[in-house]
C-alpha atoms as a PDB file:
ATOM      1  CA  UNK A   1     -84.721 -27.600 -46.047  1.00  0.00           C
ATOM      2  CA  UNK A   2     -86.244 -24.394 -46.577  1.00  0.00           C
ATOM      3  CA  UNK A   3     -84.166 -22.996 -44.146  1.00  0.00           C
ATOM      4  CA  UNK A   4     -81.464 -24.047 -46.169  1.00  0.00           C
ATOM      5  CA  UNK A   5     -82.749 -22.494 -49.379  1.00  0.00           C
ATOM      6  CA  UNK A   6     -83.531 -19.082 -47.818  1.00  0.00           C
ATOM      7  CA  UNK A   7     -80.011 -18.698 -46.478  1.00  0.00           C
ATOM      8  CA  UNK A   8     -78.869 -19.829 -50.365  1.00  0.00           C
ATOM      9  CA  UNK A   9     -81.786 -16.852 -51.546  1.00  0.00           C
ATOM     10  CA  UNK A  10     -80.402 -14.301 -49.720  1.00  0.00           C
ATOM     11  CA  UNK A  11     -76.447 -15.021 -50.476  1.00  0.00           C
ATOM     12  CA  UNK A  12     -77.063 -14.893 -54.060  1.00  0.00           C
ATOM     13  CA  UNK A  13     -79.775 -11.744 -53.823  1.00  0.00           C
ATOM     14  CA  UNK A  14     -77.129  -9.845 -51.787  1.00  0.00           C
ATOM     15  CA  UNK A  15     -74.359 -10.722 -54.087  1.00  0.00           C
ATOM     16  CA  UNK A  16     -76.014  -9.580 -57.120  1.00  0.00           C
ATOM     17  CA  UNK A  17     -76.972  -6.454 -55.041  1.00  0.00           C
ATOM     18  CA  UNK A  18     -73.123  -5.566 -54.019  1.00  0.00           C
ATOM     19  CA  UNK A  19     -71.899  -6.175 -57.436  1.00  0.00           C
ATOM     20  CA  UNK A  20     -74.614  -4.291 -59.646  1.00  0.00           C
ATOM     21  CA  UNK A  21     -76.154  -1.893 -57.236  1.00  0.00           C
ATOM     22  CA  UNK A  22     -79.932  -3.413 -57.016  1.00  0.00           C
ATOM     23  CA  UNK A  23     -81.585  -6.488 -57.937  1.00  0.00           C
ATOM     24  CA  UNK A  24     -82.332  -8.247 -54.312  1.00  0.00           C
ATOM     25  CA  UNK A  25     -86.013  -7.921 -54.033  1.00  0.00           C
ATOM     26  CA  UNK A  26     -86.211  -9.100 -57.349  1.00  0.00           C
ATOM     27  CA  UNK A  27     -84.155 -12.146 -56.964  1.00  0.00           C
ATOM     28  CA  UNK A  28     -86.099 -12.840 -53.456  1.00  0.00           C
ATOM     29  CA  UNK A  29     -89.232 -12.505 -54.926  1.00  0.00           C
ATOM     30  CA  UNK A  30     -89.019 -14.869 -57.422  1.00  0.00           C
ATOM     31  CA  UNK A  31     -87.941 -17.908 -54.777  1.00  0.00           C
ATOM     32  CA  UNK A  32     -89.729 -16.424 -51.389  1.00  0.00           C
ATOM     33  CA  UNK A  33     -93.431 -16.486 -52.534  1.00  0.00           C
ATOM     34  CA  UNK A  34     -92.876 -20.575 -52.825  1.00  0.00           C
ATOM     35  CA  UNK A  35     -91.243 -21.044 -49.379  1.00  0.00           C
ATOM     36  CA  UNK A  36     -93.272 -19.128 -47.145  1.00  0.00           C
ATOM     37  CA  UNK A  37     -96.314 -20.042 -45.881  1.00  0.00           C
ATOM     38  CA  UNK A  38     -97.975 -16.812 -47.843  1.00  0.00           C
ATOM     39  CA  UNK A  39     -97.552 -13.835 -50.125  1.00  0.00           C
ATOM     40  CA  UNK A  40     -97.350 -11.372 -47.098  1.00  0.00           C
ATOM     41  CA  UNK A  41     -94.956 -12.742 -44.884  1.00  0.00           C
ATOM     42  CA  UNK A  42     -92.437 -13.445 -48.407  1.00  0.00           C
ATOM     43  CA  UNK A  43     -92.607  -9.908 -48.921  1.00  0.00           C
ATOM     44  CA  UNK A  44     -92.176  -8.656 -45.638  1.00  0.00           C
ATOM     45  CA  UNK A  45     -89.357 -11.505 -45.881  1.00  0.00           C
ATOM     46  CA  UNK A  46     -87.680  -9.764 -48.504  1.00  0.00           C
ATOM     47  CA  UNK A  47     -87.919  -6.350 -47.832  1.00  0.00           C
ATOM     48  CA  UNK A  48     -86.227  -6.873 -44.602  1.00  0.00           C
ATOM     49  CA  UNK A  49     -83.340  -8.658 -45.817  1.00  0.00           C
ATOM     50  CA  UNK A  50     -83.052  -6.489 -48.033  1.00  0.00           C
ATOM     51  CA  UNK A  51     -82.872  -3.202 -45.696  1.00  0.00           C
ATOM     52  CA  UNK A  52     -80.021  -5.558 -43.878  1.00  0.00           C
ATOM     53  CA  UNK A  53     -78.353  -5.584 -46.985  1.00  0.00           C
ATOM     54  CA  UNK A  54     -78.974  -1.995 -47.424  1.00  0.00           C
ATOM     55  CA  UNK A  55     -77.917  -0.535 -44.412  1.00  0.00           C
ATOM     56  CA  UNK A  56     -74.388  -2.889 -44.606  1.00  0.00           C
ATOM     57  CA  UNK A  57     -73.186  -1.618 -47.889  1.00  0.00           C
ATOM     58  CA  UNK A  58     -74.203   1.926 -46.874  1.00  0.00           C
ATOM     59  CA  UNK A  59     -72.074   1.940 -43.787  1.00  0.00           C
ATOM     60  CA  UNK A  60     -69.070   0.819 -45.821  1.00  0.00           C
ATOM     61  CA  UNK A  61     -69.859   4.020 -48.263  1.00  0.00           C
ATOM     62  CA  UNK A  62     -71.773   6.351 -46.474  1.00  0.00           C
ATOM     63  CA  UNK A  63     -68.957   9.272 -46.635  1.00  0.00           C
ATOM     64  CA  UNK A  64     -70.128   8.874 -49.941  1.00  0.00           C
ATOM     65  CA  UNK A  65     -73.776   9.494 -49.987  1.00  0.00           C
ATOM     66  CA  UNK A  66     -75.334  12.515 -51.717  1.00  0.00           C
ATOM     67  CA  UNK A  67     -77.940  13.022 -49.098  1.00  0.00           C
ATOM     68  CA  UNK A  68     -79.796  16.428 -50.989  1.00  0.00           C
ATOM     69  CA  UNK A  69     -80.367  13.877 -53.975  1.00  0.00           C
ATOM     70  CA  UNK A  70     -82.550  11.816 -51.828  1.00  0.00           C
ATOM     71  CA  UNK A  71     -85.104  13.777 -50.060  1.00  0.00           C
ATOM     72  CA  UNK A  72     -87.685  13.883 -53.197  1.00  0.00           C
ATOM     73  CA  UNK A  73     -87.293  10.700 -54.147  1.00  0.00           C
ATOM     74  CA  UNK A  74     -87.335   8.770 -50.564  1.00  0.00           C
ATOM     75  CA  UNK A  75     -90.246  11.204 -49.780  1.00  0.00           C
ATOM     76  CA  UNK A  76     -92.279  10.352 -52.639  1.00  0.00           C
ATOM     77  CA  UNK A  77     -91.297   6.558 -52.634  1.00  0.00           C
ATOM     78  CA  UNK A  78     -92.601   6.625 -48.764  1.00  0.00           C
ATOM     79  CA  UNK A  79     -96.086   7.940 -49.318  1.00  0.00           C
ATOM     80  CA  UNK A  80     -96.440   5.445 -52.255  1.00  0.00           C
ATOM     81  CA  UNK A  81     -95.170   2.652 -50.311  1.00  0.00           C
ATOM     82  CA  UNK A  82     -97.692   3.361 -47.493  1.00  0.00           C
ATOM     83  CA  UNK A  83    -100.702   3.039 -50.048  1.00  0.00           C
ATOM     84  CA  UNK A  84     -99.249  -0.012 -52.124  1.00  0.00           C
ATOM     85  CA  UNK A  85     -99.216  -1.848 -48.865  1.00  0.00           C
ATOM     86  CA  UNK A  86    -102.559  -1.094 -48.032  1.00  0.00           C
ATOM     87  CA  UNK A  87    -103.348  -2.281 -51.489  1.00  0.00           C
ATOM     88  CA  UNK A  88    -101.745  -5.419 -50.791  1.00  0.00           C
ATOM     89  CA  UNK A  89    -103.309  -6.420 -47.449  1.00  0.00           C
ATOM     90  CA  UNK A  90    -106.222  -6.815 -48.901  1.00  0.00           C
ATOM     91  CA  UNK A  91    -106.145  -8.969 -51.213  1.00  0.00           C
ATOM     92  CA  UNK A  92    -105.852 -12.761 -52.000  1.00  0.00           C
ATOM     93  CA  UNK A  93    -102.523 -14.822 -52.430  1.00  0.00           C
ATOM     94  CA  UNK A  94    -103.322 -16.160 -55.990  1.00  0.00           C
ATOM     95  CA  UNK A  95    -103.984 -12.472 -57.428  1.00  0.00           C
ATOM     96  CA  UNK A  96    -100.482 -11.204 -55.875  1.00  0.00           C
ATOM     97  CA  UNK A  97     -98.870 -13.878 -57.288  1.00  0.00           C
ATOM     98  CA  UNK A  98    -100.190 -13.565 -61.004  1.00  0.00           C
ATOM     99  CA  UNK A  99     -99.614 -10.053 -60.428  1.00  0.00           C
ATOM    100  CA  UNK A 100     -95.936 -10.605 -59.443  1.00  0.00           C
ATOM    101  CA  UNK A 101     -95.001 -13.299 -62.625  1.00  0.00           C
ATOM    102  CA  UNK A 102     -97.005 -10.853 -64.972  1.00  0.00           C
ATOM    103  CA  UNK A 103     -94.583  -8.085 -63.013  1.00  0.00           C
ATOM    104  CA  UNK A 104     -91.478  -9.953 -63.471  1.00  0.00           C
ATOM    105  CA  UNK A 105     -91.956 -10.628 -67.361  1.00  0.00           C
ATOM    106  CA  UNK A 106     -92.526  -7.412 -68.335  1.00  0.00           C
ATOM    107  CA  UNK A 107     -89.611  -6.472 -66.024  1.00  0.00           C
ATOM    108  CA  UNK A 108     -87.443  -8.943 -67.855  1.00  0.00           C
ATOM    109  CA  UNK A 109     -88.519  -7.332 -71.496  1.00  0.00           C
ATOM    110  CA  UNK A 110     -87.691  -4.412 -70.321  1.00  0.00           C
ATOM    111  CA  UNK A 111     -84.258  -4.894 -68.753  1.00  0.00           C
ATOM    112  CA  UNK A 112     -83.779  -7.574 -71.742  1.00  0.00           C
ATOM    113  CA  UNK A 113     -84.905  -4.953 -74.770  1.00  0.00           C
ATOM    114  CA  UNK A 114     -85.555  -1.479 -73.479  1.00  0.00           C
ATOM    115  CA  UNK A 115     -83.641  -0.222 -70.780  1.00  0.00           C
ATOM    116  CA  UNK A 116     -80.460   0.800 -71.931  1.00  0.00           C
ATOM    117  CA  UNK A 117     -82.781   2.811 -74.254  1.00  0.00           C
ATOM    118  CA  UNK A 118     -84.694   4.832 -71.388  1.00  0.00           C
ATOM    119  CA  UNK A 119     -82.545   8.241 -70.351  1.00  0.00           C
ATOM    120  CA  UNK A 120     -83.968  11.135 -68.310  1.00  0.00           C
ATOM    121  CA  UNK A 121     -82.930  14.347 -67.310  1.00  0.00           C
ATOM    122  CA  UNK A 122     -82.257  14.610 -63.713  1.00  0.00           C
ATOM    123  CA  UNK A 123     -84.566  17.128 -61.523  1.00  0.00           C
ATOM    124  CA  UNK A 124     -86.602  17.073 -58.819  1.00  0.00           C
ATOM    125  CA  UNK A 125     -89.908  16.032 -60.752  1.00  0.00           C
ATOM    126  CA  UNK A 126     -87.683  13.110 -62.330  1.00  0.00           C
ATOM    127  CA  UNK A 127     -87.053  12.331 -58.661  1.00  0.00           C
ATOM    128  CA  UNK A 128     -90.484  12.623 -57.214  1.00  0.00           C
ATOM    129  CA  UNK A 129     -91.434  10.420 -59.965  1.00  0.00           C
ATOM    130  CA  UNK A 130     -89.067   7.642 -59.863  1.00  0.00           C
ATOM    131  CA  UNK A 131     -89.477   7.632 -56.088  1.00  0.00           C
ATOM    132  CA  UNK A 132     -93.535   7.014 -56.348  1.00  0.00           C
ATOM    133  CA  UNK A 133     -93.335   3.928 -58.784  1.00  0.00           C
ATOM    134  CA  UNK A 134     -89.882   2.960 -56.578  1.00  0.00           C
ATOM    135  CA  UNK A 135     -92.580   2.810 -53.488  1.00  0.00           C
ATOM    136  CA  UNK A 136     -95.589   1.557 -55.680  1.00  0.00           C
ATOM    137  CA  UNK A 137     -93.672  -1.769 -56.980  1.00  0.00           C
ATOM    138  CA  UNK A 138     -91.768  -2.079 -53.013  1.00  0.00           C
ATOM    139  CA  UNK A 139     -95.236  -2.260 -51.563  1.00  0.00           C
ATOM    140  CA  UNK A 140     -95.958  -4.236 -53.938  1.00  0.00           C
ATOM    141  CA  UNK A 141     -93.752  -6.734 -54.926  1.00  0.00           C
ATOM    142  CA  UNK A 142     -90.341  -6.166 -52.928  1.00  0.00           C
ATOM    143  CA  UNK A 143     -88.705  -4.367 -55.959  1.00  0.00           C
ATOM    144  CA  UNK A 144     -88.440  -1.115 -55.762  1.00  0.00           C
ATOM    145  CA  UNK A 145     -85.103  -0.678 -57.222  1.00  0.00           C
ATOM    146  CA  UNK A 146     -85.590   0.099 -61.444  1.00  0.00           C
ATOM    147  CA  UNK A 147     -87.089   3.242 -61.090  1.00  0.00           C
ATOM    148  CA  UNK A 148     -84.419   4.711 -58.685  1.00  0.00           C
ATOM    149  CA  UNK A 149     -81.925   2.667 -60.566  1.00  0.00           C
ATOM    150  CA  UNK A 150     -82.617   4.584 -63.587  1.00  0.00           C
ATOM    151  CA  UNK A 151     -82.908   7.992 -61.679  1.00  0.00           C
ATOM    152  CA  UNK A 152     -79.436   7.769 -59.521  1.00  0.00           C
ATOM    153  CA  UNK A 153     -77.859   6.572 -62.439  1.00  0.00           C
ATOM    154  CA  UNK A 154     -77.923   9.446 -64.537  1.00  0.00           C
ATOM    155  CA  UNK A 155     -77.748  12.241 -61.174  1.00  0.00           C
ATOM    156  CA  UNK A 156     -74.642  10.390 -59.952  1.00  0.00           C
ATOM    157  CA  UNK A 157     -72.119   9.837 -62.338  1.00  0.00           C
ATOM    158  CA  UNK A 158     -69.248   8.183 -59.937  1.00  0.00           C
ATOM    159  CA  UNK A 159     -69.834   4.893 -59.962  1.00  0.00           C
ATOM    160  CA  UNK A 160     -69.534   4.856 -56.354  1.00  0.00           C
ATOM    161  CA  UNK A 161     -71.483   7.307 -55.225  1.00  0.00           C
ATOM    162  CA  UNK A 162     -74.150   6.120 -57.016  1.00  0.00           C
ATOM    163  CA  UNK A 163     -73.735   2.329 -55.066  1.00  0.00           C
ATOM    164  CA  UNK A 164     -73.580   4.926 -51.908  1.00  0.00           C
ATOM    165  CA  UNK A 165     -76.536   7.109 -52.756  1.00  0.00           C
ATOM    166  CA  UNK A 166     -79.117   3.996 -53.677  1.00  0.00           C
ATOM    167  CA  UNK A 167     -78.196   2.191 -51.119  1.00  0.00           C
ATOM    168  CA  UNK A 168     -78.909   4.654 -48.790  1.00  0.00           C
ATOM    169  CA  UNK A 169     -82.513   5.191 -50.763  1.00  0.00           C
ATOM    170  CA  UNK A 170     -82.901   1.674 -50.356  1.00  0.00           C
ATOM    171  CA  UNK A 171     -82.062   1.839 -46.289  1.00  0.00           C
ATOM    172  CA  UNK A 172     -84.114   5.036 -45.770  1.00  0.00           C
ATOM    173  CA  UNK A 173     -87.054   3.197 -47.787  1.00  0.00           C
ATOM    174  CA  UNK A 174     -87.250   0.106 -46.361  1.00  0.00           C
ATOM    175  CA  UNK A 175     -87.430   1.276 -42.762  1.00  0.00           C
ATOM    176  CA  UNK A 176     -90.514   3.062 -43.622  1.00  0.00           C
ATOM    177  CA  UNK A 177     -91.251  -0.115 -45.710  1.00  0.00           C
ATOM    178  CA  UNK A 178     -90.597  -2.581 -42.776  1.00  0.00           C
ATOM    179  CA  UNK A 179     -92.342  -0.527 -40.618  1.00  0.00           C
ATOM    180  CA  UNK A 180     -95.920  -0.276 -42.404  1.00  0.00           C
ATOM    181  CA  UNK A 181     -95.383  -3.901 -42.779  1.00  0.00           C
ATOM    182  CA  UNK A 182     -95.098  -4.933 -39.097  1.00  0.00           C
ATOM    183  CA  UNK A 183     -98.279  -2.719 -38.650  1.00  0.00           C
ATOM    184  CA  UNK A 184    -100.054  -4.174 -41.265  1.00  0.00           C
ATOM    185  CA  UNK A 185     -99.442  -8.026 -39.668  1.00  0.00           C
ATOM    186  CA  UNK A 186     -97.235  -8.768 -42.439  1.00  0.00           C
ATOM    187  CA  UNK A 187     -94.143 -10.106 -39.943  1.00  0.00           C
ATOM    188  CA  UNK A 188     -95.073 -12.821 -38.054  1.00  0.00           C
ATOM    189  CA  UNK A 189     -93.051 -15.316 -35.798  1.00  0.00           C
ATOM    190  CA  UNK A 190     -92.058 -17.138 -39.074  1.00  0.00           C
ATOM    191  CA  UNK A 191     -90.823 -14.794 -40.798  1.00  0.00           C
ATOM    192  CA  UNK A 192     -88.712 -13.801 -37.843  1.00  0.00           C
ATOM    193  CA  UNK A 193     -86.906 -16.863 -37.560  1.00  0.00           C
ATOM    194  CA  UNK A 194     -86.531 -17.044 -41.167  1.00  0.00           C
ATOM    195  CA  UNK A 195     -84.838 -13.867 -41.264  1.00  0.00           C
ATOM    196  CA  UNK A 196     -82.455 -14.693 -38.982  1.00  0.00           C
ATOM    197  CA  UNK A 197     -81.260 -17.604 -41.358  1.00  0.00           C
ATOM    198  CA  UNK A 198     -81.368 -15.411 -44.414  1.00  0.00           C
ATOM    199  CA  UNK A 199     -79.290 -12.688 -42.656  1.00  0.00           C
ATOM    200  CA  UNK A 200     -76.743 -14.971 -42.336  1.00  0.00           C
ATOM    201  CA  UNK A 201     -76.793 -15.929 -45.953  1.00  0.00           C
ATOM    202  CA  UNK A 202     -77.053 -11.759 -46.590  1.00  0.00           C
ATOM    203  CA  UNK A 203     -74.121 -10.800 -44.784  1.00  0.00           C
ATOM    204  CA  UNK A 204     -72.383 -13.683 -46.176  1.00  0.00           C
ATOM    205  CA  UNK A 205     -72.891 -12.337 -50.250  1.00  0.00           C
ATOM    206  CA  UNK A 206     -72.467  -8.578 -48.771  1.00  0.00           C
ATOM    207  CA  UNK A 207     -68.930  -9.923 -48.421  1.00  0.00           C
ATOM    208  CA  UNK A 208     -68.461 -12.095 -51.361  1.00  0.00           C
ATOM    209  CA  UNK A 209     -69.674  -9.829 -53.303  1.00  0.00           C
ATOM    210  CA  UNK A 210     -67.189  -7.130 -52.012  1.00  0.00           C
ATOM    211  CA  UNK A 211     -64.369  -9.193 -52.813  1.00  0.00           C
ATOM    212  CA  UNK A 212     -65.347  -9.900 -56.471  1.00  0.00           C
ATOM    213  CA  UNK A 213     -66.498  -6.310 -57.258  1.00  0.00           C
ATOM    214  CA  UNK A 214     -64.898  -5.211 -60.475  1.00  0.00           C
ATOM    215  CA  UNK A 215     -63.888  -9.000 -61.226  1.00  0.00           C
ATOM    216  CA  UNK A 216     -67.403 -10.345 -62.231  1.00  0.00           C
ATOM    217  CA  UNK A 217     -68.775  -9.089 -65.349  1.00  0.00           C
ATOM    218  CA  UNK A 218     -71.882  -6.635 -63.996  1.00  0.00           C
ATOM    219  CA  UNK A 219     -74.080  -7.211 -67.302  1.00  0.00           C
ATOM    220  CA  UNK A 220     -73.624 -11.037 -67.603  1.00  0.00           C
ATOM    221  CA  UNK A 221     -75.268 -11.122 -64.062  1.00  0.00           C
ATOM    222  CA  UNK A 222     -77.410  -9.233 -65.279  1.00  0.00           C
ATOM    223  CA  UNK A 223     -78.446 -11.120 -68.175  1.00  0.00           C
ATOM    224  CA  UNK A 224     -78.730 -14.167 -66.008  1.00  0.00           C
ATOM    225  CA  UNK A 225     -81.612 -12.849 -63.804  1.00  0.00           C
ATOM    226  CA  UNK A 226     -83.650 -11.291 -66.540  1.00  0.00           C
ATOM    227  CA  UNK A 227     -83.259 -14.711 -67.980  1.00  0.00           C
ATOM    228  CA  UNK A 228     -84.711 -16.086 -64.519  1.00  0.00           C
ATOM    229  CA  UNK A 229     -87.059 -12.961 -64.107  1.00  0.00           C
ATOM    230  CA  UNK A 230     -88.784 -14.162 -67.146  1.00  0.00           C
ATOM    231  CA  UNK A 231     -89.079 -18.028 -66.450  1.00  0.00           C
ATOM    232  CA  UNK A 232     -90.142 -17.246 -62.666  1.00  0.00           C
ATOM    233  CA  UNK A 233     -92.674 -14.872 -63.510  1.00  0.00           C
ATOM    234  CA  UNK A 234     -94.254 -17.641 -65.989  1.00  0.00           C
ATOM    235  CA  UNK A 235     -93.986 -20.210 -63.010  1.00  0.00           C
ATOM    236  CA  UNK A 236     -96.138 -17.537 -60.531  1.00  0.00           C
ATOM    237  CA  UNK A 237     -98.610 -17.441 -63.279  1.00  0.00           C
ATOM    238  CA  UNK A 238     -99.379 -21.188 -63.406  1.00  0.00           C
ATOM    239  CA  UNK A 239     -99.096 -22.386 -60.096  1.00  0.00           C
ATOM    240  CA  UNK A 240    -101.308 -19.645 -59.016  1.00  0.00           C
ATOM    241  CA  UNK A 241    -104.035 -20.564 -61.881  1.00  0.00           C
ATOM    242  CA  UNK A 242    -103.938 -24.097 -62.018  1.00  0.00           C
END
């Protein structure tokens, strides 16, 4: 059965992704955590379907990457990532996972209230910066994707080159991401075979997804997972303290 509910995970995660540009670490994250056998292995889990997902949708774009508008911010997001993941193996399951629901509501309040408010100037320090928190909040929690979502949104105008561009961020990053985690003991056998049932699902919504691009309303999907953000984040918090 859980089998069954990763491959559903990842459909819907890469879905959203293909249609909005981010959003599949956050999706994971809020189902993984309960399915694996701990914290670790869910986020491993989901950053590696996610670079799947990643390096798909790139190859179908990749003529139209800006490559010069990534080398601060996949730098930056790199080193962060590195240290967030040290952070990480370290400490208990229960603490990650208040951490995460106490992540995902505020993430939800913002996306819900604040976002379409936030505007900045693109240059390199702007991409330096996004990058870092992008890595801090990967290593983290899976999710790197509002910083850079905010950053590549306002350097790439063209709608499509900015799906190109991030997703390329997103593959570049989680390689680097991936790797740290295999070293770290993060990826073990279960999370293997568990991957191989959620790439299925992946590839699966990388396709869907394709075909209803421009059909589905963008920002009632988005609505719908803050909505989900929120009430996950509040289940993390209690199952973890009580």
């Amino acid at each position: 059965m859980k089998y069954f509910f990763v491959v559903l995970v990842s459909f819907s995660g890469s879905l959203i992704q293909r249609v909005t540009g981010f959003g599949f670490g956050i999706f994971a994250m809020m189902f993984l955590p309960h399915l694996l056998d701990s914290y670790k292995e869910a986020n491993a889990l989901a950053g590696m379907l996610s670079l799947l997902s990643c390096l798909v949708v790139c190859a179908q774009l990749f003529r139209l990457v800006d490559w010069k508008n990534l080398i601060l911010s996949s730098s930056a997001s790199i080193v962060f990532t590195w240290l967030a993941v040290r952070f990480v193996s370290g400490q208990e399951d229960n603490l990650l996972k208040v951490l995460l629901g106490l992540f995902l509501i505020l993430l939800s309040i913002y996306f819900m209230f604040f976002s379409h408010r936030v505007h900045i100037k693109p240059s390199w320090y702007a991409g330096l910066v996004a990058g870092g928190l992008s890595g801090v909040l990967g290593g983290l929690f899976a999710t790197g994707g509002p910083p850079v979502v905010v950053y590549f949104m306002e350097s790439e105008k063209d709608v499509n080159r900015y799906l190109a561009t991030i997703q390329a961020y997103f593959a570049i990053t989680n390689v680097f991401s991936t790797a740290v985690k295999v070293a770290s003991g993060f990826v073990t056998g279960s999370v293997l075979v568990f991957w191989l049932f959620g790439a299925a699902g992946m590839l699966a919504g990388v396709y869907a997804g394709k075909k209803v691009y421009g059909r589905l309303s963008a920002d009632l999907i988005k609505k719908l997972v803050y909505a989900m953000m929120a009430a996950s984040g509040v289940v993390n918090i209690l199952m973890s303290l009580f």
